[in-house]
Protein backbone atom coordinates (compact mmCIF):
# COMPACT_ATOMS: atom_id res chain seq x y z
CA UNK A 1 0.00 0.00 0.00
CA UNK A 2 1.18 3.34 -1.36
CA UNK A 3 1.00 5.31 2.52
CA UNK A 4 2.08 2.30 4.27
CA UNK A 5 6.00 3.39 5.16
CA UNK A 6 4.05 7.15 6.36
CA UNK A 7 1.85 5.07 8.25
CA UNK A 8 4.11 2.88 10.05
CA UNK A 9 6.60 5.61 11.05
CA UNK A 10 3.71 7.65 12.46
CA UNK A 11 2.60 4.33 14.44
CA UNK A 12 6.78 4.03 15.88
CA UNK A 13 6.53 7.28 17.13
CA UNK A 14 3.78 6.96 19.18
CA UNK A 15 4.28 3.01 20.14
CA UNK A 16 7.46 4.41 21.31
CA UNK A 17 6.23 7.57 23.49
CA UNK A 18 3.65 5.20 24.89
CA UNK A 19 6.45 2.32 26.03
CA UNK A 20 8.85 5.17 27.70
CA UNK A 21 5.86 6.57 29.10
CA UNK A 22 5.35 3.41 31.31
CA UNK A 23 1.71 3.38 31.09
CA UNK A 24 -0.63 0.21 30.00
CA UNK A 25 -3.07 0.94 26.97
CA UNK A 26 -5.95 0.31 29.28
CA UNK A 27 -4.65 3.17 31.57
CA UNK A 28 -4.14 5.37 28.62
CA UNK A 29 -7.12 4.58 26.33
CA UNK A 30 -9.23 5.54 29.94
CA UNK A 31 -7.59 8.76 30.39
CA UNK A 32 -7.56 9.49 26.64
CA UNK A 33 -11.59 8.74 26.74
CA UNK A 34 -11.12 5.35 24.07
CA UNK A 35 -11.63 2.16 23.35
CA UNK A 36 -8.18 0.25 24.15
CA UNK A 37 -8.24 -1.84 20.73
CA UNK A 38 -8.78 1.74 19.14
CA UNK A 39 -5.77 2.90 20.66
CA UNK A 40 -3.71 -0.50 20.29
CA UNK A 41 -4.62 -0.23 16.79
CA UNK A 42 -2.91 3.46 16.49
CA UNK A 43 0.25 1.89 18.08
CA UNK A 44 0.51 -1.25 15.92
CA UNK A 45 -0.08 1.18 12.70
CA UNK A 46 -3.47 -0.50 11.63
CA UNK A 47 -5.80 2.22 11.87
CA UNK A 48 -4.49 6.56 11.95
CA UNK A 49 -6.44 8.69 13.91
CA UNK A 50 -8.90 10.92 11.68
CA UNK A 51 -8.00 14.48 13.66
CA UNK A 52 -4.91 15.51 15.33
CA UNK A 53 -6.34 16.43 18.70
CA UNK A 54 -6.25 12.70 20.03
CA UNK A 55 -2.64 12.58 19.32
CA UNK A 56 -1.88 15.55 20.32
CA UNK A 57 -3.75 14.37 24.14
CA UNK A 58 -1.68 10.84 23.87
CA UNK A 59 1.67 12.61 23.22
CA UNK A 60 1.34 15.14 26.02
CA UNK A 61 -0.21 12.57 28.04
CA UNK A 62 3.44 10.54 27.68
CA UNK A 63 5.32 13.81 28.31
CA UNK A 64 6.33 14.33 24.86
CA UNK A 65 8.86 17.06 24.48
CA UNK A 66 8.11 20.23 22.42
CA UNK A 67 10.53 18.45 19.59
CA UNK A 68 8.40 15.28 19.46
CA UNK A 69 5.29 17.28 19.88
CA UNK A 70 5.83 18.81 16.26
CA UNK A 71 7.24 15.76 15.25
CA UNK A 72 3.80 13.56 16.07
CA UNK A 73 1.95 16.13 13.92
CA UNK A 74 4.02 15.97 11.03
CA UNK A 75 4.28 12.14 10.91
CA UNK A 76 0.47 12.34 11.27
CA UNK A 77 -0.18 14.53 8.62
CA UNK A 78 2.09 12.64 6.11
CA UNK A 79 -0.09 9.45 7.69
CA UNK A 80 -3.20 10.87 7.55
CA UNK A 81 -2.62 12.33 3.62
CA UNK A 82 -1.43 8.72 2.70
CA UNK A 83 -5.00 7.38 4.20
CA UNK A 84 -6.52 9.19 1.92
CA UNK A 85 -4.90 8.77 -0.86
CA UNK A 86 -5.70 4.96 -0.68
CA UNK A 87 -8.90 5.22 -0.05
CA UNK A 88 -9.59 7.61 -3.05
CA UNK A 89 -7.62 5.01 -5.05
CA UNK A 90 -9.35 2.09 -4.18
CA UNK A 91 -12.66 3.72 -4.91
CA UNK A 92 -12.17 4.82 -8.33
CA UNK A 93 -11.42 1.41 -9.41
CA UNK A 94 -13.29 1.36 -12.90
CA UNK A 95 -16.37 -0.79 -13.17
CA UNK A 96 -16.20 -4.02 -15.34
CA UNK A 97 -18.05 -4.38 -18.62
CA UNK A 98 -21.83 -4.94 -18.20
CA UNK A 99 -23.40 -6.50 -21.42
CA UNK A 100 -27.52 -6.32 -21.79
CA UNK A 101 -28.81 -8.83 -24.34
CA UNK A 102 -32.31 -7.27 -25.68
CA UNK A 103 -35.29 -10.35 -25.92
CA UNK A 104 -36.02 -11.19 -28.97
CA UNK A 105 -39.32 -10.41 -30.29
CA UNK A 106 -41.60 -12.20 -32.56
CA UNK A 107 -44.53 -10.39 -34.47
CA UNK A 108 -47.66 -12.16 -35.63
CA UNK A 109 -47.95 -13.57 -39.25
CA UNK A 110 -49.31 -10.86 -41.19
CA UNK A 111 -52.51 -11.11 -43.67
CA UNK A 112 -52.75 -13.22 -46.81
CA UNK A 113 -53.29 -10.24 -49.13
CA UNK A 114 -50.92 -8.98 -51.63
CA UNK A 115 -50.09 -6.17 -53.31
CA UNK A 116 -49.86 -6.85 -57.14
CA UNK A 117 -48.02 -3.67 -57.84
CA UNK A 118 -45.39 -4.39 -55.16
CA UNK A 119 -44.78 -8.33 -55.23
CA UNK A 120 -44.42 -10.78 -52.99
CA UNK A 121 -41.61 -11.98 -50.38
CA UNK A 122 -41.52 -15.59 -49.07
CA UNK A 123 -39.91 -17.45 -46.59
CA UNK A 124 -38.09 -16.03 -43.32
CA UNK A 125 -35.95 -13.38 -42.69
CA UNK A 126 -33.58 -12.71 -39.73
CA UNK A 127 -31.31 -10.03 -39.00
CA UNK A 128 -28.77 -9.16 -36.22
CA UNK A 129 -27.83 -5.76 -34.82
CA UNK A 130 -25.30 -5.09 -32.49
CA UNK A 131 -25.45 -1.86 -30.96
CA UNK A 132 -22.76 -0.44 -28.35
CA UNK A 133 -23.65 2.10 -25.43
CA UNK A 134 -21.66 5.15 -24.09
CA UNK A 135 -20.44 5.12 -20.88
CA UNK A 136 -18.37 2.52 -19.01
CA UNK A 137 -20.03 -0.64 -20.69
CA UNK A 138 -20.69 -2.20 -24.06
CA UNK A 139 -24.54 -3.37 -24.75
CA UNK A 140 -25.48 -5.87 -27.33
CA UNK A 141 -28.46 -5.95 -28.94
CA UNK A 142 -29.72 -8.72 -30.89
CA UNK A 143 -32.40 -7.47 -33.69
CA UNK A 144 -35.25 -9.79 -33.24
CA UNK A 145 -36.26 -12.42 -35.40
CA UNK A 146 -39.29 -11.83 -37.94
CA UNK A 147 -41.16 -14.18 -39.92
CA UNK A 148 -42.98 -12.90 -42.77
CA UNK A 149 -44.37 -15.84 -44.84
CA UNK A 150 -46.30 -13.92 -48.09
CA UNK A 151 -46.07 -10.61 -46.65
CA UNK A 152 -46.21 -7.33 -48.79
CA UNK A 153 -42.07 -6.11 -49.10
CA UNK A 154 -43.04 -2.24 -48.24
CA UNK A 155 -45.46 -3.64 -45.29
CA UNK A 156 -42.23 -5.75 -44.28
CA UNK A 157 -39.86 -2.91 -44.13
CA UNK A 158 -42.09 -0.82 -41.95
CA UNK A 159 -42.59 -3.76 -39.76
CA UNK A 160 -38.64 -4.48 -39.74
CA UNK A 161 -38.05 -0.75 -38.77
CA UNK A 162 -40.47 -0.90 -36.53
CA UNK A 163 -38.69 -4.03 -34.71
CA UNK A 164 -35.87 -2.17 -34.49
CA UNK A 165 -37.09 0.77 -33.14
CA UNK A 166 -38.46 -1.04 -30.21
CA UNK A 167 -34.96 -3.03 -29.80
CA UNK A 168 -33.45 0.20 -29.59
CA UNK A 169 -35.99 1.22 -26.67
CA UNK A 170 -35.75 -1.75 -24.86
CA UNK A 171 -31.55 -2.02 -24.96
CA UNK A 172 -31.51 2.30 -23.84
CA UNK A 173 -33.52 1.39 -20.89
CA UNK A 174 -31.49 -1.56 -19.67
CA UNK A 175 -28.25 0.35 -20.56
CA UNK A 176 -29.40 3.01 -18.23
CA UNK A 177 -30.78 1.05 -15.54
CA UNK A 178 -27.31 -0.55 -15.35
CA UNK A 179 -25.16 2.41 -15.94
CA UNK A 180 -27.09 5.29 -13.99
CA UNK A 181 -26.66 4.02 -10.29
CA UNK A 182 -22.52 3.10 -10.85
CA UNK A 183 -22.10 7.05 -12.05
CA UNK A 184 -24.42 8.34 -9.09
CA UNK A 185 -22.32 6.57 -6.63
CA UNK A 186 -18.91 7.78 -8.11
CA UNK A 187 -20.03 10.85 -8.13
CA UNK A 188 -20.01 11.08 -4.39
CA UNK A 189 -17.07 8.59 -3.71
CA UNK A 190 -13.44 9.01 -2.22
CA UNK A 191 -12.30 12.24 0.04
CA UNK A 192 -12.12 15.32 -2.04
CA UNK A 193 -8.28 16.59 -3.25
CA UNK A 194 -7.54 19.79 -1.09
CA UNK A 195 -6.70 22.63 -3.81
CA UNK A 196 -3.21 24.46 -3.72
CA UNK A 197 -3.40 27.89 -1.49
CA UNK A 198 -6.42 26.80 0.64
CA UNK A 199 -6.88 26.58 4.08
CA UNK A 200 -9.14 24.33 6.06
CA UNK A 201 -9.97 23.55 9.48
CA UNK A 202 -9.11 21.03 12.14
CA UNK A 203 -12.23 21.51 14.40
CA UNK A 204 -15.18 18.75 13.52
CA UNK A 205 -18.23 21.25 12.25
CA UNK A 206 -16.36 24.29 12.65
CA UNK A 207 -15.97 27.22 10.69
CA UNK A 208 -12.25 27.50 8.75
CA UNK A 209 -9.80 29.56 8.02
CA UNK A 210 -9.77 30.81 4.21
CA UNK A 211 -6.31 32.13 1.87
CA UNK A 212 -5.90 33.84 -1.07
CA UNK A 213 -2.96 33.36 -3.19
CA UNK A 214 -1.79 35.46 -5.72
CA UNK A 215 1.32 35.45 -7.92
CA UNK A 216 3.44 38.14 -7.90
CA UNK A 217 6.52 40.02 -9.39
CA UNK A 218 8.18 39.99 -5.91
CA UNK A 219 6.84 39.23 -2.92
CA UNK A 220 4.73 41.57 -0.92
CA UNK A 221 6.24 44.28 1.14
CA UNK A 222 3.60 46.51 1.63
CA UNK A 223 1.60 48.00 4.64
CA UNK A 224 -1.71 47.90 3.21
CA UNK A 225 -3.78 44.57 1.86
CA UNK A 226 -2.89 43.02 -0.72
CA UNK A 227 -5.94 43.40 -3.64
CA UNK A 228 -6.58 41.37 -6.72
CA UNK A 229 -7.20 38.06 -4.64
CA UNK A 230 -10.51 37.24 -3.09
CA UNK A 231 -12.03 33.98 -2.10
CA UNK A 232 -13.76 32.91 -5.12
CA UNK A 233 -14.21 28.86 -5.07
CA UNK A 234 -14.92 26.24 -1.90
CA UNK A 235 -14.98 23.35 -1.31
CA UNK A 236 -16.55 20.67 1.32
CA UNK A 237 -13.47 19.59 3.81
CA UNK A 238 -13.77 15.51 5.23
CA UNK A 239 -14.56 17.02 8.79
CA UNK A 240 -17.26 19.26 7.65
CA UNK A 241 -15.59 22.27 7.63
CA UNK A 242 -15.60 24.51 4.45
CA UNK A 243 -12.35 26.14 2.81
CA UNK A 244 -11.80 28.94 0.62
CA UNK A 245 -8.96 30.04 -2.20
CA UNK A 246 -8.39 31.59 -4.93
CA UNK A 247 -5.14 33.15 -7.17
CA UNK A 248 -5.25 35.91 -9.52
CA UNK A 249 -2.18 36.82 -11.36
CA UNK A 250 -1.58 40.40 -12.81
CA UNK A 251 -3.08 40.05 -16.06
CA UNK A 252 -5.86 38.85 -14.50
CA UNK A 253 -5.52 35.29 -15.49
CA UNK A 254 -6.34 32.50 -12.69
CA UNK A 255 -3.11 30.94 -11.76
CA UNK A 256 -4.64 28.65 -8.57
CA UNK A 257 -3.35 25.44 -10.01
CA UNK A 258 0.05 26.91 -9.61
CA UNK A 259 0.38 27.38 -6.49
CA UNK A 260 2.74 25.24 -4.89
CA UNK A 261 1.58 24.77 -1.25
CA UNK A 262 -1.58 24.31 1.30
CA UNK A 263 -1.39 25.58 4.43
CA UNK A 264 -3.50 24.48 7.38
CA UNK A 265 -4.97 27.08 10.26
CA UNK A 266 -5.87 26.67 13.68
CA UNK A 267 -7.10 29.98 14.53
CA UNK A 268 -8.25 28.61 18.09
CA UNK A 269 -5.60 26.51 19.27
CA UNK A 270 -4.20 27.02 22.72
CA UNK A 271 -0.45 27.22 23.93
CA UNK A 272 -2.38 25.49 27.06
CA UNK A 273 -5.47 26.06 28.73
CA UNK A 274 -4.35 28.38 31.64
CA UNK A 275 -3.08 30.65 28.87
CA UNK A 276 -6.45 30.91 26.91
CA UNK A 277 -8.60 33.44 27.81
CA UNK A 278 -11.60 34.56 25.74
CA UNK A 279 -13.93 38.09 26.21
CA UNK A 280 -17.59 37.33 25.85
CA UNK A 281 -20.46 39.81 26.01
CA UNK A 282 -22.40 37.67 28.09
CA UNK A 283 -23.21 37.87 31.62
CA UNK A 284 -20.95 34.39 33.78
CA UNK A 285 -24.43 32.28 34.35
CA UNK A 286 -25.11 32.49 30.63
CA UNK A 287 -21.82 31.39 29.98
CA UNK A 288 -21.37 27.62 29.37
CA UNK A 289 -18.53 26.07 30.69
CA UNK A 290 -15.03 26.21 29.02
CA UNK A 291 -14.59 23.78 26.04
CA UNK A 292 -11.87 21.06 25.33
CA UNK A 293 -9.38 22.84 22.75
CA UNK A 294 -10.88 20.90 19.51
CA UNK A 295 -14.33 22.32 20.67
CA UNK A 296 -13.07 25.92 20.91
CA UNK A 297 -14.22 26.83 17.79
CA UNK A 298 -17.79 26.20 18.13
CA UNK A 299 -17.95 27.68 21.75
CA UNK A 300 -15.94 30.95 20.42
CA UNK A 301 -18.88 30.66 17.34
CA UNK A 302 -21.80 30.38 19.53
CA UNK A 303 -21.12 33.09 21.99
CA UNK A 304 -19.03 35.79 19.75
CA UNK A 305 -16.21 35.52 21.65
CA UNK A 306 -12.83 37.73 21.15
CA UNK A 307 -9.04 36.25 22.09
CA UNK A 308 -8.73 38.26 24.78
CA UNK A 309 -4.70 39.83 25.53
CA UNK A 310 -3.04 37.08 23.06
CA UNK A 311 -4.46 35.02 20.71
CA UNK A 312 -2.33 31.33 19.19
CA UNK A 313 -2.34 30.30 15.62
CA UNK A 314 -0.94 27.32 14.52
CA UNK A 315 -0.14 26.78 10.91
CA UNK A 316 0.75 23.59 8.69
CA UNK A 317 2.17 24.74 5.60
CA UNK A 318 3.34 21.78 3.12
CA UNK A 319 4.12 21.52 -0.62
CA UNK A 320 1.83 19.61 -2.68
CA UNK A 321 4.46 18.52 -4.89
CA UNK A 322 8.07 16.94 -4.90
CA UNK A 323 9.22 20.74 -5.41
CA UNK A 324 10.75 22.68 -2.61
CA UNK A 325 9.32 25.57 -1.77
CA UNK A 326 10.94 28.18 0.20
CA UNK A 327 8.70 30.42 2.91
CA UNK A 328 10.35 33.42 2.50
CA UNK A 329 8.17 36.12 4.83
CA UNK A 330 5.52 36.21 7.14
CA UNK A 331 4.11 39.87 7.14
CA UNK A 332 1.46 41.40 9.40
CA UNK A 333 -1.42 43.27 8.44
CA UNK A 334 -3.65 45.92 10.86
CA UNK A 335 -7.33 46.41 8.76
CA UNK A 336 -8.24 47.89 12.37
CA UNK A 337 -7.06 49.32 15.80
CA UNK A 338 -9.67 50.37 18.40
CA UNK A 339 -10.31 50.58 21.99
CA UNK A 340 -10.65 47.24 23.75
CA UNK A 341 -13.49 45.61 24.16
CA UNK A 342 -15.50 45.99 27.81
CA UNK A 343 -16.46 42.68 28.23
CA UNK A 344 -15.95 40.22 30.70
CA UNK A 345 -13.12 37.93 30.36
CA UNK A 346 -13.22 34.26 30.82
CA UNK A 347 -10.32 31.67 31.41
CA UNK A 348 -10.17 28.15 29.92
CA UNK A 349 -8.02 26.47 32.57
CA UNK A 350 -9.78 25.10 35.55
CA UNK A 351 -9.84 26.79 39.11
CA UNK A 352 -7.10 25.26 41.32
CA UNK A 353 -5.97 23.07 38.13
CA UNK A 354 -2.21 24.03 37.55
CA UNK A 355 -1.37 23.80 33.58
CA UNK A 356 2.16 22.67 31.69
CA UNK A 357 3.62 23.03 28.65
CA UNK A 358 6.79 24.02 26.25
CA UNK A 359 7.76 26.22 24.11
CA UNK A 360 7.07 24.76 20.26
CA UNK A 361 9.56 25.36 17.85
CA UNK A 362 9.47 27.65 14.83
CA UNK A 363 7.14 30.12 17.17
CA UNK A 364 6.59 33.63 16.80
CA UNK A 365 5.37 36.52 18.76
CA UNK A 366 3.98 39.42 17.63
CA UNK A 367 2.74 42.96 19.21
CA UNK A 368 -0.49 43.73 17.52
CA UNK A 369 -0.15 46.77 19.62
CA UNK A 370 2.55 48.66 18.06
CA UNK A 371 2.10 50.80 15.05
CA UNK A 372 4.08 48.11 12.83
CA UNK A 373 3.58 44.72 13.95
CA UNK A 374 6.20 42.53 13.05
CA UNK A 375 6.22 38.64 13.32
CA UNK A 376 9.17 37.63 15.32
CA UNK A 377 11.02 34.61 16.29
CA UNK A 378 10.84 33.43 19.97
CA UNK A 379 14.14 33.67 21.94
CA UNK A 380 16.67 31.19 20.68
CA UNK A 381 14.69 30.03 17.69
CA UNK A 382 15.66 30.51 13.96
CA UNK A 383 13.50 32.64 11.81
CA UNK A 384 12.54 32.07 8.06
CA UNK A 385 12.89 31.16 5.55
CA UNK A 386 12.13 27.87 5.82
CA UNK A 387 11.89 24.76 3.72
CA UNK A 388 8.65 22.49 3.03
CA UNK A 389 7.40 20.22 0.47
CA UNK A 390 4.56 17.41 0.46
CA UNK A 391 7.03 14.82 2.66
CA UNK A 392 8.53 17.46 4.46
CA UNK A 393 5.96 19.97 6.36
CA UNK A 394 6.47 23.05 8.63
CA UNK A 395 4.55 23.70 11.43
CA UNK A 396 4.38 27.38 12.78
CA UNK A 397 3.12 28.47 16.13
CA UNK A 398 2.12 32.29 16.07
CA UNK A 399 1.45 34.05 19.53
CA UNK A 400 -0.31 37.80 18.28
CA UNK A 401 -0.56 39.62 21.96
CA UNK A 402 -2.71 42.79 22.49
CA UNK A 403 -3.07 44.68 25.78
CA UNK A 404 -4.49 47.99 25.07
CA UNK A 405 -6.17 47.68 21.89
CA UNK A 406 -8.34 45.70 19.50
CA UNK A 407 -7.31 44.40 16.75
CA UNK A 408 -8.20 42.83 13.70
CA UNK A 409 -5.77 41.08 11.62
CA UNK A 410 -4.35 38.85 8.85
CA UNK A 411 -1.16 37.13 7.90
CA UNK A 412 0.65 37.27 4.66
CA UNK A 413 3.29 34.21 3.84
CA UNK A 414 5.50 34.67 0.67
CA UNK A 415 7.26 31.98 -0.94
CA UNK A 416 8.82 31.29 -3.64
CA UNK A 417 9.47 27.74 -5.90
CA UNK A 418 12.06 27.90 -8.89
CA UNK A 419 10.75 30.79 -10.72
CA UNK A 420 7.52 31.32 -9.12
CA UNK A 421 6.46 32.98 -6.34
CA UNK A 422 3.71 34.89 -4.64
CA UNK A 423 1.88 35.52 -1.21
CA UNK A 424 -0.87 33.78 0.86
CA UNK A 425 -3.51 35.39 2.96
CA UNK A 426 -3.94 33.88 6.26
CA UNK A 427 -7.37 34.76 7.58
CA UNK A 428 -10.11 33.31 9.57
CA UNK A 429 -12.78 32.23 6.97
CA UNK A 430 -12.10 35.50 4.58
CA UNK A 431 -12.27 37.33 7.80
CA UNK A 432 -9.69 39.24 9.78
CA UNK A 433 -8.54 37.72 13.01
CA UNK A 434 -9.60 39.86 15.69
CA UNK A 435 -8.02 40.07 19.14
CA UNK A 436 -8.86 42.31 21.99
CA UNK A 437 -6.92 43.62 25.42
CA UNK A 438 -8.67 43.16 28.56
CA UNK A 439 -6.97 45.09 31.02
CA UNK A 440 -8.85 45.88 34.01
CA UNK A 441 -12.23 43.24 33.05
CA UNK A 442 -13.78 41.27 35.33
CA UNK A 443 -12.13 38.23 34.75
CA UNK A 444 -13.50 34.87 35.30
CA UNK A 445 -12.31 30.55 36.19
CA UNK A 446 -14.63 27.68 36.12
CA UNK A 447 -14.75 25.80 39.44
CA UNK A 448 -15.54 22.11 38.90
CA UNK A 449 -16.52 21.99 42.87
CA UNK A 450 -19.10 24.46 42.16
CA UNK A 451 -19.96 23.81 38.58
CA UNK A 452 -20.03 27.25 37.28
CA UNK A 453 -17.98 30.95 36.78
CA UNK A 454 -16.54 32.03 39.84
CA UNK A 455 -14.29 35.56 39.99
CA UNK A 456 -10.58 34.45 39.50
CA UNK A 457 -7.93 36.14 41.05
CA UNK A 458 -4.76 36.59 38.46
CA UNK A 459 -1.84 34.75 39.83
């Protein structure tokens, strides 16, 4: 099988966090909320987990350092892309021939009288047709046998056409009650093939993140957004989430298939859950209680809720060829700076529930509140450009902090690939991400002795 060697170094990875981690499967599977043949299955490299947030759990769960953190989500992503690939192989396996033999049909003798002007025929006549359908198989139709002892040669000819005719009407109607259902249920099978420069979603049901690519001379360097590229084309993602691209080039021409590169956004993703706070403009006992960090999106969705003081991105950009494509950039841009928002603010991690967690690598900060925000590397870590291609993905971590402001925002990533290049719009579903300070709000922790919102004091 073609995603077999991704596969089983996805499975050796995690077989091996597990066995250092000193843990049985039955503790695990209970504390990771699954079956233990689900999870033995994962290990042994039989079945790969449809979402990353399970293996993102079991890794942290067998104190997985920051380094094999990003390294579980790139083997599963290579995994997970080779799963799919097989599947939509095995499903557009063509159809064998399907041959539909027509009955024969024999008409009644016709009347004694003839025609003096036009003769007579005797004896018996037979013919055979073979006709051969469109589509993926090959009908034949025998033309049925007619007996026409004394019969009148024009009355015989209208007859014979006549026998055809309904030959013809009865092969159509089996070709089609053959053919019809197999191109209905292609139509629908196999997972769809994610287009270059679009984003999608990891949250089940949740809205996604959207990019727009265009090509360019050089790569973008301005302080204003980019125009010429707006989402124009979607497409239905296997989780249920929707994605968005398009790519214009300067003569207008649409240049989409060129682009070299997908990248992936997680506009809600948390550095941990002590770290995640979100401003809602909702009063605490309407609130429901915090979510788990795959179901962040829907809770931020249902209530309107704002990042409040920082806001984490994570991005998996890979090539979607055997190219290498170098990200060159990854620009800032302010559509708006206001006054923060005067809501209350509400904290995902639990009250009296201490929180861990490293620093990824390949992480950036950036201060949405100065006048020129600039995307920089974390102490210690390396900067771009970086490297990726469709067996060798990058995954970038992006903490955008605000204190006295809100703002709305985008990304822009320029790359470049031989002689092309251009830039991709980062975005939250063709919108602007939007981040908020919340300096002096009432600030909020869920208690799980009491079951709901109680004031938290800052530590």
């Amino acid at each position: 099988m073609a995603g077999a060697d991704e596969t089983a170094d996805f499975a050796a990875l995690i077989r091996e966090l597990k066995d250092r981690s000193g843990l049985s499967y039955g503790v695990l599977a209970k504390r990771l909320h699954m079956s233990t043949s689900t999870l033995h299955r994962y290990c042994n490299g039989d079945a790969v987990p449809t979402e990353y947030a399970p293996v993102e759990r079991f890794a942290r769960l067998c104190k997985a350092t920051p380094e094999e953190l990003v390294e579980a989500h790139r083997r599963w992503i290579l995994a997970d892309g080779a799963r799919q690939r097989d599947r939509k192989a095995a499903g557009t396996a063509a159809p064998a021939n399907v041959t539909v033999e027509a009955p024969s049909v024999t008409f009644p003798e016709p009347d004694t009288d003839t025609d003096t002007d036009m003769g007579t025929e005797t004896g018996t006549r037979t013919e055979t047709g073979t006709r051969t359908g469109t589509g993926t198989g090959t009908t034949t139709v025998p033309t049925p046998e007619v007996s026409r002892p004394g019969a009148p040669t024009t009355a015989l000819r209208n007859r014979r056409r006549t026998a055809l005719f309904a030959a013809a009407a009865v092969a159509v109607v089996l070709a089609a009650t053959v053919l019809v259902p197999r191109l209905v249920s292609d139509d629908g099978r196999g997972d769809r093939k994610q287009e270059a420069g679009s984003v999608t979603s990891s949250g089940r049901g949740t809205p996604s993140s959207s990019v727009s690519a265009k090509s360019t001379s050089s790569p973008s360097s301005s302080s204003s957004p980019s125009g010429g590229a707006s989402p124009s084309e979607s497409a239905t993602a296997k989780d249920g989430a929707s994605a968005s691209a398009s790519a214009k080039a300067g003569g207008g021409a649409d240049v989409a298939a060129a682009v070299p590169l997908t990248v992936t956004s997680r506009p809600y993703a948390w550095e941990s859950p002590c770290s995640q706070t979100y401003l809602v403009d909702e009063d605490s006992a309407k609130v429901p209680p915090p979510p788990t960090e795959q179901d962040a999106p829907s809770w931020v969705s249902a209530l309107g809720a704002v990042s409040a003081d920082s806001q984490y991105l994570e991005l998996t950009v890979q090539g979607t060829g055997k190219d290498t494509v170098v990200l060159q950039s990854l620009n800032v841009r302010v559509v708006e700076s206001g006054a923060p928002l005067a809501w209350n603010a509400y904290t995902m991690g639990y009250v009296g529930v201490g929180c861990g967690g490293g620093v990824p690598t390949h992480s950036f900060d950036v201060g949405l509140d100065a006048s020129r925000p600039v995307a920089t590397p974390k102490s210690g870590q390396t900067g771009l450009p970086y490297k990726v291609s469709e067996s060798d993905p990058e995954v970038l971590y992006v903490t955008a902090a605000a204190a006295s402001h809100e703002v709305r925002w985008y990304l822009e990533l320029a790359w470049t690939s031989g002689t092309r290049h251009g830039v991709l719009r980062i975005d939250d579903q063709g919108k602007p991400f939007r981040t908020s300070g919340m300096s002096g709000r009432p600030k909020y922790g869920y208690s799980l002795d009491d079951s709901e919102w109680v004031p938290h004091q800052s530590d």
